[in-house]
N, C-alpha and C. Protein backbone atom coordinates (compact mmCIF):
# COMPACT_ATOMS: atom_id res chain seq x y z
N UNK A 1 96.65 75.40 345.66
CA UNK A 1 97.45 76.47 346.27
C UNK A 1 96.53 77.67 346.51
N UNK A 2 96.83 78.20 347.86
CA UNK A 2 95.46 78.88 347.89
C UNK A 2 96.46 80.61 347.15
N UNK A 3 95.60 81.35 347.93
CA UNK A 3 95.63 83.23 346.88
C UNK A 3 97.09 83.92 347.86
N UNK A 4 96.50 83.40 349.36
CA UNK A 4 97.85 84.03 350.03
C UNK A 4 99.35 83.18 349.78
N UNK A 5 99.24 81.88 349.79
CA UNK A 5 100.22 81.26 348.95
C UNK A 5 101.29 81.96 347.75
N UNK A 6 100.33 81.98 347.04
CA UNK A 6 100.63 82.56 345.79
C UNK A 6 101.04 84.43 345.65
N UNK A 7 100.34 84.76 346.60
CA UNK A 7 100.77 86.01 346.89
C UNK A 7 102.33 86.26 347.51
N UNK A 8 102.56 85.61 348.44
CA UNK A 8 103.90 85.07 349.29
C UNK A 8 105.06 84.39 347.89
N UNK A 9 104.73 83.63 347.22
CA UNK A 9 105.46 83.04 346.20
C UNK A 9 106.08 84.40 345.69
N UNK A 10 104.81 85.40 345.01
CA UNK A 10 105.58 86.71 343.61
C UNK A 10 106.26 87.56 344.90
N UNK A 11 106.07 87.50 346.00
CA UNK A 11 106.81 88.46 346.73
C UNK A 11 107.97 87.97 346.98
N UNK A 12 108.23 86.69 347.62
CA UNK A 12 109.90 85.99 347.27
C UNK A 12 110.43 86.09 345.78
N UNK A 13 109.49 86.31 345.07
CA UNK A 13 110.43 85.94 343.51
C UNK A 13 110.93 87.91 343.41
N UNK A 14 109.99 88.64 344.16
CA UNK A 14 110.09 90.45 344.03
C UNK A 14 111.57 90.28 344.83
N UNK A 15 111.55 89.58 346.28
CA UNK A 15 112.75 90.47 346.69
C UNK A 15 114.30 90.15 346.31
N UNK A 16 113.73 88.72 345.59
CA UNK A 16 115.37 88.70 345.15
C UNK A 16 116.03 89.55 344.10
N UNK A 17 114.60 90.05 343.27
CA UNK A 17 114.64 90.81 341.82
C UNK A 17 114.76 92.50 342.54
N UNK A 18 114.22 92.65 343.89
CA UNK A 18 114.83 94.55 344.10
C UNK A 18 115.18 93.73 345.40
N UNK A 19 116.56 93.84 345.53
CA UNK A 19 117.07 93.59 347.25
C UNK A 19 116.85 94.57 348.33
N UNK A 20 116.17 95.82 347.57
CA UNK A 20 115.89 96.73 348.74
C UNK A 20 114.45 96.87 349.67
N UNK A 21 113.71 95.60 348.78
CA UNK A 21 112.23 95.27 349.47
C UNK A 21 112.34 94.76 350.71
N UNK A 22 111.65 95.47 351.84
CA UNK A 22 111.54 94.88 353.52
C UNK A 22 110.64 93.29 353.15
N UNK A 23 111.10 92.91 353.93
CA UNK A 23 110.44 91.34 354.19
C UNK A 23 108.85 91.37 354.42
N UNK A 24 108.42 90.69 354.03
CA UNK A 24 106.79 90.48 354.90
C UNK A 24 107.06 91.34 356.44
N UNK A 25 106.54 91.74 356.93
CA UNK A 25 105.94 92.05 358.66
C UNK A 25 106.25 90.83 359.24
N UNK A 26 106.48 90.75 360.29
CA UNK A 26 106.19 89.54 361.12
C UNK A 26 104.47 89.51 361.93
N UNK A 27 103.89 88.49 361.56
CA UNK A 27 102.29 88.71 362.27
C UNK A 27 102.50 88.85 363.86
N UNK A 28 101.84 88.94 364.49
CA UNK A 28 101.52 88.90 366.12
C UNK A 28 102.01 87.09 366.49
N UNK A 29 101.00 86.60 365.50
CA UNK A 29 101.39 85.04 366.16
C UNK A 29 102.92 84.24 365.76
N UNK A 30 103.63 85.28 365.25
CA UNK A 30 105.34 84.64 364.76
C UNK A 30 105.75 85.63 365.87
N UNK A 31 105.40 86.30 366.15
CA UNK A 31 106.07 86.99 367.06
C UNK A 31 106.19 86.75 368.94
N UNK A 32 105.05 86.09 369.05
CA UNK A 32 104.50 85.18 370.39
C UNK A 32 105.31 84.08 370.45
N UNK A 33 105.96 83.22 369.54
CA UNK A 33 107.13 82.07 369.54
C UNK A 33 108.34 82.35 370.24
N UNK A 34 108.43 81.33 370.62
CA UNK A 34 110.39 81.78 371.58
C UNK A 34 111.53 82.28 370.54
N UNK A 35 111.20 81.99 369.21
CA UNK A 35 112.05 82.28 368.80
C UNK A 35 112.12 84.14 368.70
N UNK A 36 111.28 84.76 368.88
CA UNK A 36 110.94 86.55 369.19
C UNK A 36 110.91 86.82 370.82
N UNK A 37 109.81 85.94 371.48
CA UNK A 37 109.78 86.62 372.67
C UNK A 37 111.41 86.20 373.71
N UNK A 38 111.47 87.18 374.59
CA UNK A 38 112.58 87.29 375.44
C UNK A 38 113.06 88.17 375.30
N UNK A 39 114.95 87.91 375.82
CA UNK A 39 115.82 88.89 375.56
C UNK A 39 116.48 89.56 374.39
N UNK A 40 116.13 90.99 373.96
CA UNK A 40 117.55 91.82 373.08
C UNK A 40 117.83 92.93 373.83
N UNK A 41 119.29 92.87 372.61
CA UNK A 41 120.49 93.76 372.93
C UNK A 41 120.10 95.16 371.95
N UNK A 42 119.73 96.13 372.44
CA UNK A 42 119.54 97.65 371.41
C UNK A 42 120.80 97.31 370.62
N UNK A 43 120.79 97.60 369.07
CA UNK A 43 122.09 97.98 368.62
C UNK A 43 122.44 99.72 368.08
N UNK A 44 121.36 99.74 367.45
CA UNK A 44 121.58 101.17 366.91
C UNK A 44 119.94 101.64 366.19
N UNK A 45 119.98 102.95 365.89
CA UNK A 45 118.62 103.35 365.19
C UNK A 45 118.56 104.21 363.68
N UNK A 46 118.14 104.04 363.11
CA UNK A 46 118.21 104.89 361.99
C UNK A 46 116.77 105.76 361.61
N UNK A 47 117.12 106.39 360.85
CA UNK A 47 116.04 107.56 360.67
C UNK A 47 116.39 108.75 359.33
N UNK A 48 115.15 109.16 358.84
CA UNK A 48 115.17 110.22 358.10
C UNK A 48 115.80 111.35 358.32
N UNK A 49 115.74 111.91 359.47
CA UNK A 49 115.96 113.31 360.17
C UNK A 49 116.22 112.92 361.33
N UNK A 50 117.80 114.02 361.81
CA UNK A 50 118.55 113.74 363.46
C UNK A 50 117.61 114.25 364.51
N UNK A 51 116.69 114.50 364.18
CA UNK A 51 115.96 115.19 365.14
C UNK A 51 115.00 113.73 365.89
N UNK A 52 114.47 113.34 365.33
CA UNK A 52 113.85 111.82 365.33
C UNK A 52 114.60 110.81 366.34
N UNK A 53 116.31 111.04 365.93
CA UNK A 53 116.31 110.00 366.77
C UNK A 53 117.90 110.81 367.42
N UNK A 54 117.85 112.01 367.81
CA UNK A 54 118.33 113.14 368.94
C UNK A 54 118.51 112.04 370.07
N UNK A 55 117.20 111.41 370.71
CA UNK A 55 116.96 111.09 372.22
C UNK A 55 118.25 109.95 372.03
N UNK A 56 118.41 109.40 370.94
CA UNK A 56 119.10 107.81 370.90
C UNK A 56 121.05 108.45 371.38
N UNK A 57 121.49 109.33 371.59
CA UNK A 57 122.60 109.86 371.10
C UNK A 57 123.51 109.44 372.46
N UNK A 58 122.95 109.92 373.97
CA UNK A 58 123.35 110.01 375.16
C UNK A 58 123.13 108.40 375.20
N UNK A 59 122.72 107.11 375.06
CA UNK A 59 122.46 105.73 374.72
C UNK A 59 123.46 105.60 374.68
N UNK A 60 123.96 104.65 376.13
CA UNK A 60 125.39 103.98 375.66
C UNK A 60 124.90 102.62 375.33
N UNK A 61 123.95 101.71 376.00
CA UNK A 61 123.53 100.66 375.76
C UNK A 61 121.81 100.21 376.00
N UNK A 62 121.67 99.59 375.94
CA UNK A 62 120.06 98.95 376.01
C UNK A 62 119.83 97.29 375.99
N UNK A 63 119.29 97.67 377.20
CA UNK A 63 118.68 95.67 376.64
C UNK A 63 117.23 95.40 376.87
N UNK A 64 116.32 94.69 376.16
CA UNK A 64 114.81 95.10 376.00
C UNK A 64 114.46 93.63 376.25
N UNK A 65 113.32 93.07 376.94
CA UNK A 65 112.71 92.01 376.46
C UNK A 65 111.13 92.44 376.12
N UNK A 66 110.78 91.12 375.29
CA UNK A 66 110.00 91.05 374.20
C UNK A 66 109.00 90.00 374.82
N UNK A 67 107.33 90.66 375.44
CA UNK A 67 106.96 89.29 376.15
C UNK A 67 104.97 89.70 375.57
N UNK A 68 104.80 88.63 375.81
CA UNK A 68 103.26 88.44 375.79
C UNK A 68 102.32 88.76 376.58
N UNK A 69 101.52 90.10 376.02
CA UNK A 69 100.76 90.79 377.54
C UNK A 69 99.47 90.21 377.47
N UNK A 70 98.59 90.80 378.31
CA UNK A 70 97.37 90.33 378.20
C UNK A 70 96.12 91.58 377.10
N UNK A 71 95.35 90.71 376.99
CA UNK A 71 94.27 91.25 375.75
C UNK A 71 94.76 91.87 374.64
N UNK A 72 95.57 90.53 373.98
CA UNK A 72 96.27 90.99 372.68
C UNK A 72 97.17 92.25 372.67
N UNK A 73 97.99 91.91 373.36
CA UNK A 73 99.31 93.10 373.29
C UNK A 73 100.62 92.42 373.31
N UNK A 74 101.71 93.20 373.00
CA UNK A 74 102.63 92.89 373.67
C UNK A 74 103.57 93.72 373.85
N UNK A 75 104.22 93.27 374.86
CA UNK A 75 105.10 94.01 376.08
C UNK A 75 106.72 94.38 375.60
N UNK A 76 106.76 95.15 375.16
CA UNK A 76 108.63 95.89 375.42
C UNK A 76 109.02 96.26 376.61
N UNK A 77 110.03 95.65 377.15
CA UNK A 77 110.50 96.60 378.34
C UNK A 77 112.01 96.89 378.24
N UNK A 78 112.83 97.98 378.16
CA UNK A 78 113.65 98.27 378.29
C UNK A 78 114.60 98.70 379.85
N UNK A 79 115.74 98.41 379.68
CA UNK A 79 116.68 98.88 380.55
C UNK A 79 117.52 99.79 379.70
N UNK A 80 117.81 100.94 379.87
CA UNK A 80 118.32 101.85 379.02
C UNK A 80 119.75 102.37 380.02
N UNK A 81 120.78 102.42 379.18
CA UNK A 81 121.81 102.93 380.59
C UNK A 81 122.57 104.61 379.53
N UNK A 82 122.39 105.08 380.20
CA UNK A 82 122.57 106.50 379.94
C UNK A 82 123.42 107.63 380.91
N UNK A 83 125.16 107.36 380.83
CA UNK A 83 126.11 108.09 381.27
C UNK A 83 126.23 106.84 382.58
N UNK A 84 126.28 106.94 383.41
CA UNK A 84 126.21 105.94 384.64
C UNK A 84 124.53 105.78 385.29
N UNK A 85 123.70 106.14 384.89
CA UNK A 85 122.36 106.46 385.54
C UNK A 85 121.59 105.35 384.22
N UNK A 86 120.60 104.07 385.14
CA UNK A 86 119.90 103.37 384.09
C UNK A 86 118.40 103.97 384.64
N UNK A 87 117.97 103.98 383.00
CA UNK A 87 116.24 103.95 383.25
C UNK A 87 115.43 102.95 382.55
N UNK A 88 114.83 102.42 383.09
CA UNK A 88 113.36 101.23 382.73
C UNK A 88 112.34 101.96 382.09
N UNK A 89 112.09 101.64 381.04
CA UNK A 89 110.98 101.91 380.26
C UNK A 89 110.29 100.75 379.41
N UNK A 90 108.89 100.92 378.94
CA UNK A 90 108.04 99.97 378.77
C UNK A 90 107.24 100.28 377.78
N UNK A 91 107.01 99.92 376.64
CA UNK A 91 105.98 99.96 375.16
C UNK A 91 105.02 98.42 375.59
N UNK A 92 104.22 99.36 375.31
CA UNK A 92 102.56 98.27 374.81
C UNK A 92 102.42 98.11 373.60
N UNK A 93 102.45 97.18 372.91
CA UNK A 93 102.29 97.11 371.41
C UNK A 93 100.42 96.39 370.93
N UNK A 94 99.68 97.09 370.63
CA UNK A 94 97.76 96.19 370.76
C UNK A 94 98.17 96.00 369.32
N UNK A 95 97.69 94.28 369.51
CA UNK A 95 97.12 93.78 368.21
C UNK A 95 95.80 93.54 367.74
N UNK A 96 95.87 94.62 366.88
CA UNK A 96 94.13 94.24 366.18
C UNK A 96 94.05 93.07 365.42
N UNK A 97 93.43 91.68 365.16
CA UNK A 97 93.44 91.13 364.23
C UNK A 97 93.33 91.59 362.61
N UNK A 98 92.33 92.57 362.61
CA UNK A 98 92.07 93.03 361.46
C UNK A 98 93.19 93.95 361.11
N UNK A 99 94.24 94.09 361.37
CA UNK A 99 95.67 94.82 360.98
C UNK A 99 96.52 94.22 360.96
N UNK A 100 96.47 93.10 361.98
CA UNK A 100 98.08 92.59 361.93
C UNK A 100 98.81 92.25 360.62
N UNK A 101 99.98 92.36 360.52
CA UNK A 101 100.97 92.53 361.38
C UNK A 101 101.11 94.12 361.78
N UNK A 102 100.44 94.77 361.00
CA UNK A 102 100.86 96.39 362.01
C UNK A 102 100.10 96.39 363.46
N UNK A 103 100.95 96.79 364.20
CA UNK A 103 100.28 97.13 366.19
C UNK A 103 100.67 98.47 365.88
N UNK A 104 99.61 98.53 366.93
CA UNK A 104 99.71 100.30 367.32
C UNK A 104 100.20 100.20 369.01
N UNK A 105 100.89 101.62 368.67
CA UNK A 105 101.63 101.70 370.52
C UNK A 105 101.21 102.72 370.70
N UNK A 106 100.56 102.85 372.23
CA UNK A 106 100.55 104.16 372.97
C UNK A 106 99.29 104.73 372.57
N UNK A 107 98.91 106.01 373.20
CA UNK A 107 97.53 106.72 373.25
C UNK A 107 97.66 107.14 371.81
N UNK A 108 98.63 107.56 371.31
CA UNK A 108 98.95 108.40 369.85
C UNK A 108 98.68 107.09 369.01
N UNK A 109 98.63 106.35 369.21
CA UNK A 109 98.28 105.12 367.73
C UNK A 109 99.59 105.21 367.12
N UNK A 110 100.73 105.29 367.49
CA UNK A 110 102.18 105.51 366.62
C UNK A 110 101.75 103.80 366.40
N UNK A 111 102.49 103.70 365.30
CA UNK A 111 102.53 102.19 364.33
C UNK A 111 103.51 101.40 364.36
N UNK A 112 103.93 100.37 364.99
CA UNK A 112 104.81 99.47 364.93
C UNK A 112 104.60 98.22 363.76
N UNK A 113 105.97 98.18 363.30
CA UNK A 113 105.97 96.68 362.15
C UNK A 113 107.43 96.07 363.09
N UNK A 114 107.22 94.89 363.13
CA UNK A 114 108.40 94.19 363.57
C UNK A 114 108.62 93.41 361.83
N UNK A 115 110.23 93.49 361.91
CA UNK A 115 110.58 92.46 361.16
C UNK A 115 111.72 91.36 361.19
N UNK A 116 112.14 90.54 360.70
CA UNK A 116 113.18 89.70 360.38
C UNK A 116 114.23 89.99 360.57
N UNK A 117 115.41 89.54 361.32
CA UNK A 117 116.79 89.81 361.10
C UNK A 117 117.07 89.32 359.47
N UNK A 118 116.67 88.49 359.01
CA UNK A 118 117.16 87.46 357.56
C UNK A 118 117.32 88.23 356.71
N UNK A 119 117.28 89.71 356.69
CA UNK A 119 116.70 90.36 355.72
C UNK A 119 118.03 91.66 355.72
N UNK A 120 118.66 91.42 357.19
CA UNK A 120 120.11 91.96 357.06
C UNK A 120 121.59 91.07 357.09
N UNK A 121 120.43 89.31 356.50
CA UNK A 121 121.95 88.35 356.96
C UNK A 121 122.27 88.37 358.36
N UNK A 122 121.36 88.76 359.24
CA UNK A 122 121.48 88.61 360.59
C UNK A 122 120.58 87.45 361.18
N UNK A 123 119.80 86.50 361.56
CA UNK A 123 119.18 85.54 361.81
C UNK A 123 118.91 85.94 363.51
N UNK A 124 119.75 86.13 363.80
CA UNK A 124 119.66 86.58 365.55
C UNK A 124 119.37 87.69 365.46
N UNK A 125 119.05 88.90 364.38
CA UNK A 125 118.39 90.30 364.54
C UNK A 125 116.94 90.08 364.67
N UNK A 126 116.87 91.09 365.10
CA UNK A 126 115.12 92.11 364.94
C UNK A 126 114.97 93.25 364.59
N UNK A 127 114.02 93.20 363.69
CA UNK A 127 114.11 95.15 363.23
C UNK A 127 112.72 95.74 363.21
N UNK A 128 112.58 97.00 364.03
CA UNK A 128 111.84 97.37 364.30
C UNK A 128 111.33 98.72 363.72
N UNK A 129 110.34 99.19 362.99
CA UNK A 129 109.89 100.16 362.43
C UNK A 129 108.58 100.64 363.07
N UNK A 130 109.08 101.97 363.76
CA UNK A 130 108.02 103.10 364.47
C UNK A 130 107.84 104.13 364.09
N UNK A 131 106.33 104.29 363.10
CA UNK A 131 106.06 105.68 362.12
C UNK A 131 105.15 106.18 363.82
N UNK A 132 105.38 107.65 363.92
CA UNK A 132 104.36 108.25 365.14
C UNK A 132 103.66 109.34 364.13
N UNK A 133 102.32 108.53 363.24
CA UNK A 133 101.73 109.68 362.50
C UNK A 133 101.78 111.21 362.78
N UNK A 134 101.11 111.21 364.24
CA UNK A 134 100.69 112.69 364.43
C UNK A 134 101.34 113.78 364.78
N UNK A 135 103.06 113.39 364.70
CA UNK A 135 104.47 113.98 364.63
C UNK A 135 104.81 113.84 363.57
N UNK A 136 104.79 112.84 362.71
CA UNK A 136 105.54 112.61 361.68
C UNK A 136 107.35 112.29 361.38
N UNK A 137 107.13 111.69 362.48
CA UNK A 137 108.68 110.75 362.34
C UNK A 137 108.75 109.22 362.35
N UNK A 138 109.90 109.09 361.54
CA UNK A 138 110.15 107.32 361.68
C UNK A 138 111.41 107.29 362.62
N UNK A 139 111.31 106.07 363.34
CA UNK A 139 112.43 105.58 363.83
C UNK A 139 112.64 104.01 363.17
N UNK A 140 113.67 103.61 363.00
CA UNK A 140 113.99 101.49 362.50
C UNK A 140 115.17 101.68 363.15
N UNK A 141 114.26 100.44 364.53
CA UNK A 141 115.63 99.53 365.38
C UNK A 141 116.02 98.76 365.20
N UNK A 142 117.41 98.76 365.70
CA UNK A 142 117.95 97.15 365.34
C UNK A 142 118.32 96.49 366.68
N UNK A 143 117.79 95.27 367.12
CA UNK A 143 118.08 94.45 367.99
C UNK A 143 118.67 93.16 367.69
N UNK A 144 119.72 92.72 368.72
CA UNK A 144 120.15 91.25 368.39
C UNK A 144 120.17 90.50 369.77
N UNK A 145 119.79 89.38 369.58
CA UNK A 145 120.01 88.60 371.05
C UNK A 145 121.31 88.59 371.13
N UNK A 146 122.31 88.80 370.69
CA UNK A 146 123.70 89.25 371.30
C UNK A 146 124.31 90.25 371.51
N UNK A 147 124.64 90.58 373.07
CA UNK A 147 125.26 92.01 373.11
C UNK A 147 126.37 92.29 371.91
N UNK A 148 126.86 91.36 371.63
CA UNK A 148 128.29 91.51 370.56
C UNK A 148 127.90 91.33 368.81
N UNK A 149 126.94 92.18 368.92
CA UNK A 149 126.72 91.59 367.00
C UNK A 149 127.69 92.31 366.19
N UNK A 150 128.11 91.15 365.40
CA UNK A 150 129.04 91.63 364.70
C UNK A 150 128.61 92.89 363.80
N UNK A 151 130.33 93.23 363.45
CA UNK A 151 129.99 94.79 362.71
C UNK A 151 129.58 94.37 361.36
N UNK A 152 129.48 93.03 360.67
CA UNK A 152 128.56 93.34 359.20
C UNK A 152 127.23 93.36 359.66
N UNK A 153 126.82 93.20 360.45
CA UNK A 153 125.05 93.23 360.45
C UNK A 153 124.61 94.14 360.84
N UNK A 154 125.76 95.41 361.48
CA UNK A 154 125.33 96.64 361.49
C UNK A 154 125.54 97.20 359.73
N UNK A 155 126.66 96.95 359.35
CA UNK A 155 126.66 97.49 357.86
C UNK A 155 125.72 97.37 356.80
N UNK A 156 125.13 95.48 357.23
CA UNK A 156 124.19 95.28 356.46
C UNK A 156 122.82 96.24 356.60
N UNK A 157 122.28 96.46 357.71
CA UNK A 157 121.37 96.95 358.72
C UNK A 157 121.61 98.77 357.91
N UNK A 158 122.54 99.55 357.80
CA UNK A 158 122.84 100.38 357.07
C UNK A 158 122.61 100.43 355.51
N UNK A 159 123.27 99.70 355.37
CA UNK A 159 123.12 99.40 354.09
C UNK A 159 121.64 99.15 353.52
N UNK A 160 121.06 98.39 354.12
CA UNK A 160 119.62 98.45 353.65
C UNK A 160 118.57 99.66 354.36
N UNK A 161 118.92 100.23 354.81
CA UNK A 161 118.32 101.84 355.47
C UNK A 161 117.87 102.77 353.73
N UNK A 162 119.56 102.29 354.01
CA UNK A 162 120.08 103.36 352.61
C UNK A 162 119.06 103.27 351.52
N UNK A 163 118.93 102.25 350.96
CA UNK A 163 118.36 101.91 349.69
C UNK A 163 116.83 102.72 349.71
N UNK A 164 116.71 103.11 350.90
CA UNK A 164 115.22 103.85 350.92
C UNK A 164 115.61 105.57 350.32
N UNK A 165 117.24 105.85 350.83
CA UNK A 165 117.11 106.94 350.03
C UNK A 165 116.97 107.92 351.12
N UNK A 166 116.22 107.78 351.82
CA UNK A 166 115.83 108.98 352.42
C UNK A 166 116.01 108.47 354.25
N UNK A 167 116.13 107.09 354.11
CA UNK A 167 116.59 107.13 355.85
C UNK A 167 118.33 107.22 355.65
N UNK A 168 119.07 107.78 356.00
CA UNK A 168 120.57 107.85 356.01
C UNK A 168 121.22 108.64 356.88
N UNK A 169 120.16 108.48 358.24
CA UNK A 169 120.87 108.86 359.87
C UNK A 169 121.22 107.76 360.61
N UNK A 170 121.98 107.79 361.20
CA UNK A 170 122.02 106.53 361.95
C UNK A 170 122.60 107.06 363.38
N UNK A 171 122.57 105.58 364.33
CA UNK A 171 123.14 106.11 365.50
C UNK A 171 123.41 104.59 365.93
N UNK A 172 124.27 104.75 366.42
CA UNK A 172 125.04 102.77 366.99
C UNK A 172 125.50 102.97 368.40
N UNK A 173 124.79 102.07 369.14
CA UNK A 173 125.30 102.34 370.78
C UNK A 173 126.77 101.41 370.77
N UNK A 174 127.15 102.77 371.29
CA UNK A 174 129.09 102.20 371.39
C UNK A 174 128.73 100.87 372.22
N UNK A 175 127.80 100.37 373.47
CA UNK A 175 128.05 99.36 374.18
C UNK A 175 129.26 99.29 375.08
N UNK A 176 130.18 100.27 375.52
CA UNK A 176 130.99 100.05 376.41
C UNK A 176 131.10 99.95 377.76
N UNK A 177 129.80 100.38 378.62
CA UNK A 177 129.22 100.24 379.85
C UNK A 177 128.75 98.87 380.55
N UNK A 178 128.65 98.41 381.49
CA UNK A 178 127.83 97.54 381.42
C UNK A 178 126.49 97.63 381.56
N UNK A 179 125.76 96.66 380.84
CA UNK A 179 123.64 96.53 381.28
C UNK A 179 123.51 96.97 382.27
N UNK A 180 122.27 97.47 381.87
CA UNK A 180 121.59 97.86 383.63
C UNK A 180 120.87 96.32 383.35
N UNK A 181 120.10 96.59 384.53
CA UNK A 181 119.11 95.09 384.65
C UNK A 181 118.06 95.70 384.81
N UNK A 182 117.23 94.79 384.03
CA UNK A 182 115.77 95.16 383.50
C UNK A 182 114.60 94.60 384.39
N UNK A 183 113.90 95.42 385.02
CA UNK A 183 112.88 95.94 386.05
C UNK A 183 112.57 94.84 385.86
N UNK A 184 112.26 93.56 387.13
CA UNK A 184 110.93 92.54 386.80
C UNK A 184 111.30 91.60 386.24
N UNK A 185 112.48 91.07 386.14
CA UNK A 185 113.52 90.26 385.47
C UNK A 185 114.35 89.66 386.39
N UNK A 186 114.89 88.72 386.29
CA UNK A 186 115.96 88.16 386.94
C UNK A 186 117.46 88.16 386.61
């Protein structure tokens, strides 16, 4: 059994013993599988301070896909629909080998960790954690490949915010609009 093995073993035996431990990261290369790349549905964002995630508020809905760029990156693109007016927007995520699973986005080096839905009892989630050092804010998204995720996996998704203590903002897109359609997509 090799060292990372065994390392992976005391960390499953840690999170059942504190349920408030985040999962492993997801690496770059779990994240390149169909089962990550494609379509999600924005659900909601949480954060330390309302100021952080202010922009998320006017968000009636979102739908993002998740794709494989070139020279180790990868691609977010959003359709964002905001009052009747949609806007397209786009994150670069660079993977360094020597970091992964953390990517850095954007000229600022802000830090992305993708993780696991399994970890809110969601299996069809994604959760996304964006520290922007040189501001000093966090944002953690929650995405599901279904526009309709049920309301425990937002509670769960809350609920485990909480346990940090110090994230206990949240914001949940009502979803009552319909999608815009996302630039470059069919």
């Amino acid at each position: 059994m090799t060292f990372l093995a065994i390392l992976g073993a005391i960390y499953a035996v840690a999170q059942v013993l504190l349920p408030c431990l985040p999962p492993v990261p997801l690496s770059s290369e779990v994240l390149t599988t169909e089962q990550y790349l494609g379509k999600w549905y924005f659900i909601g964002v949480a954060s330390w301070d309302d100021e952080d995630i202010e922009g998320y508020k006017p968000l009636d809905n979102s739908v993002a896909e998740l794709k494989k760029g070139e020279n180790n990156t990868l691609i977010m693109s959003a359709a964002l629909k905001q009052g009747d007016q949609c806007a397209n927007m786009a994150w670069t995520y660079y993977i360094d080998p020597d970091l992964d699973p953390i990517l850095t986005e954007g000229p600022a080096n802000n830090i992305g960790v993708f993780l696991d839905g399994k970890w809110i009892n969601c299996p069809s989630c994604l959760i996304v954690f964006k520290l922007h050092p040189s501001v000093g804010f966090l944002r953690v998204m929650l995405f599901s490949r279904d526009e309709n995720t049920p309301a425990d996996s937002v509670k769960n998704f809350q609920s485990k915010m909480e346990c940090f203590f110090i994230i206990d903002r949240f914001i949940i897109s009502p979803r009552t609009k319909e999608f815009c359609k996302l630039e470059g997509t069919a």
